[in-house]
Protein backbone atom coordinates (compact mmCIF):
# COMPACT_ATOMS: atom_id res chain seq x y z
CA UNK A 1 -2.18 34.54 57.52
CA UNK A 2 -5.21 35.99 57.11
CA UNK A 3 -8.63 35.54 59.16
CA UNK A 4 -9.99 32.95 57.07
CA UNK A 5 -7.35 30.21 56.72
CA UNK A 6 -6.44 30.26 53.20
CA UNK A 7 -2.62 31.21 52.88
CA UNK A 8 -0.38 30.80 49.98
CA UNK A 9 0.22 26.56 50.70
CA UNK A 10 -3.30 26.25 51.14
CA UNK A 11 -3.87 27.88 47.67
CA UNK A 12 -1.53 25.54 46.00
CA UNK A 13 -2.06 22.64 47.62
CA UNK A 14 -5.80 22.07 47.41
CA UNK A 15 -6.50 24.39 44.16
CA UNK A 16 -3.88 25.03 41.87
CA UNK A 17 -2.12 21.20 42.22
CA UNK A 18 -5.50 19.52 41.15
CA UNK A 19 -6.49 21.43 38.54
CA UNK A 20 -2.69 21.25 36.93
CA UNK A 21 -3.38 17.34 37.43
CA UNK A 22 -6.35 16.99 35.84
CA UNK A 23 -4.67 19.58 32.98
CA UNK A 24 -2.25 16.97 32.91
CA UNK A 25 -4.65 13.80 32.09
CA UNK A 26 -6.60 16.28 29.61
CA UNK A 27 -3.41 16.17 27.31
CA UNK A 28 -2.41 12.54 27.60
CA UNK A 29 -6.12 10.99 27.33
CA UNK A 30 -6.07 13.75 24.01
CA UNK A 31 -2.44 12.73 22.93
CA UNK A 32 -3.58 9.04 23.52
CA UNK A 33 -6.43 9.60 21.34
CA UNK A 34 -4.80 11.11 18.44
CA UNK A 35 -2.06 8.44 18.21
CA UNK A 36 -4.85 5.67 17.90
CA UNK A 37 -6.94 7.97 15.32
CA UNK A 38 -3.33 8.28 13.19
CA UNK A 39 -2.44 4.44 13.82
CA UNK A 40 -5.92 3.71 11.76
CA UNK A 41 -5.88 5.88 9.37
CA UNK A 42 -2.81 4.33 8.62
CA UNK A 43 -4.11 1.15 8.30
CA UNK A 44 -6.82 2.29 5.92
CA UNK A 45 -4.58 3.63 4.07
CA UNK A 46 -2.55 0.71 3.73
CA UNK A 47 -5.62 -1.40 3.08
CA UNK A 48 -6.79 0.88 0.41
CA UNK A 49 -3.07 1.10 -1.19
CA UNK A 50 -3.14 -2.46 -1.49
CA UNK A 51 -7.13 -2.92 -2.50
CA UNK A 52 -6.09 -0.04 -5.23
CA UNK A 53 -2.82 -2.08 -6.40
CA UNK A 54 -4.79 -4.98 -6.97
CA UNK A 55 -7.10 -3.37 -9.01
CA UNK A 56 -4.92 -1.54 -11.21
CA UNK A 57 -3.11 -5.27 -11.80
CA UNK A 58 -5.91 -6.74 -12.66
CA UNK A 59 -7.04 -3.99 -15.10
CA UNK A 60 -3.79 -3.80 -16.93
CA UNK A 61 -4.87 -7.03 -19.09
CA UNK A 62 -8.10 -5.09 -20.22
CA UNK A 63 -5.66 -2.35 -20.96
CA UNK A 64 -3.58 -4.09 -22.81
CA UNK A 65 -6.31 -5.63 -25.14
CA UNK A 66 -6.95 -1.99 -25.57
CA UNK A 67 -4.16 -1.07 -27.12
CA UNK A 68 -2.18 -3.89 -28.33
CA UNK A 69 -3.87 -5.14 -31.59
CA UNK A 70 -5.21 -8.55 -32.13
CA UNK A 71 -3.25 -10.74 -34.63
CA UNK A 72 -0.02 -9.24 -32.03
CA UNK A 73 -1.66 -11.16 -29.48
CA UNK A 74 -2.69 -14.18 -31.39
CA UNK A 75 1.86 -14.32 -32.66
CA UNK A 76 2.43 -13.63 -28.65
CA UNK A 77 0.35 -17.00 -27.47
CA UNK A 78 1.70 -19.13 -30.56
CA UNK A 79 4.84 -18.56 -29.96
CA UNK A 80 4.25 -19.01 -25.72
CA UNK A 81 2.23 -22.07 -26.85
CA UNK A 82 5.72 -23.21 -29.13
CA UNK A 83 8.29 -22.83 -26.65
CA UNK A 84 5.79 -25.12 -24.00
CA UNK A 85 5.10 -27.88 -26.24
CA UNK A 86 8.01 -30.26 -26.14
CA UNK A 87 8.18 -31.49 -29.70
CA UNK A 88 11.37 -30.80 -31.55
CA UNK A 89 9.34 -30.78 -34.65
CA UNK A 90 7.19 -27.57 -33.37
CA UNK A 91 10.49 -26.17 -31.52
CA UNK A 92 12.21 -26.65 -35.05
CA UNK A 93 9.04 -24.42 -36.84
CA UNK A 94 9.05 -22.30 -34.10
CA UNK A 95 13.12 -21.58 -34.28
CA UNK A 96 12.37 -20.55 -37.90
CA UNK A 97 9.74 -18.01 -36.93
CA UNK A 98 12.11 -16.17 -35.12
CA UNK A 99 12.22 -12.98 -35.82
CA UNK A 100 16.01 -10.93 -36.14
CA UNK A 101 15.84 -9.74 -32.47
CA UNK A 102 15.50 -12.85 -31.18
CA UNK A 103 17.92 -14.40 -32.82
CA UNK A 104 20.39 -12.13 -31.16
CA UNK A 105 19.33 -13.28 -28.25
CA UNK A 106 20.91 -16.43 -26.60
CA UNK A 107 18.73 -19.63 -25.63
C-alpha cells in the first residue's frame, strides 16, 4: 500500500466497476433502441406493402381496359349478364353462343 490509500481493490472497486456498469447500460439502452427503431420500420413497411397492394388491385381494371379491346369486354358482360338472369329462354340463347372451348367444358 502506498502513502495515499489507493491500492489495487480500491482501484477496482470505486473506478473501474462503475464505469464497466454504466458501459453496460450504454449497450442495452442502445440495443433497446435499435430493436424499437427495426420493430417500426417493420411496420411501415408492412403498412406500405399493403397500401401498395391495394393500389396495384385497384389499377389492374384501368389496365385491363388498356389492353383488352372493347367489343371483348362488351361479349365478357353479356355473357356474365346470361348466365345471372334466370330465364331458360336467355340460358337457351346463351348455350348457343358458346363458343368450342366452352363447350368442352362441363356445367
Amino acid at each position: 500500500m502506498d502513502g495515499s490509500g489507493i491500492t489495487l481493490e480500491w482501484w477496482i472497486r470505486f473506478i473501474e466497476l462503475p464505469i464497466l456498469a454504466g458501459l453496460f447500460k450504454l449497450m442495452w439502452d442502445i440495443k433497446k433502441d435499435l430493436i424499437a427503431r427495426i420493430e417500426r420500420i417493420e411496420l411501415r413497411h408492412a403498412e406500405t406493402t399493403a397500401e401498395l397492394r391495394a393500389e396495384i388491385a385497384s389499377f389492374k381494371p384501368e389496365v385491363a381496359r388498356g389492353y383488352v379491346p372493347i367489343q371483348m369486354m362488351r361479349e365478357l358482360d353479356r355473357r356474365m349478364s346470361m348466365q345471372l338472369i334466370p330465364n331458360p329462354i336467355d340460358q337457351n340463347r346463351c348455350a348457343q353462343s358458346r363458343s368450342p372451348m366452352d363447350m368442352m367444358r362441363p356445367g
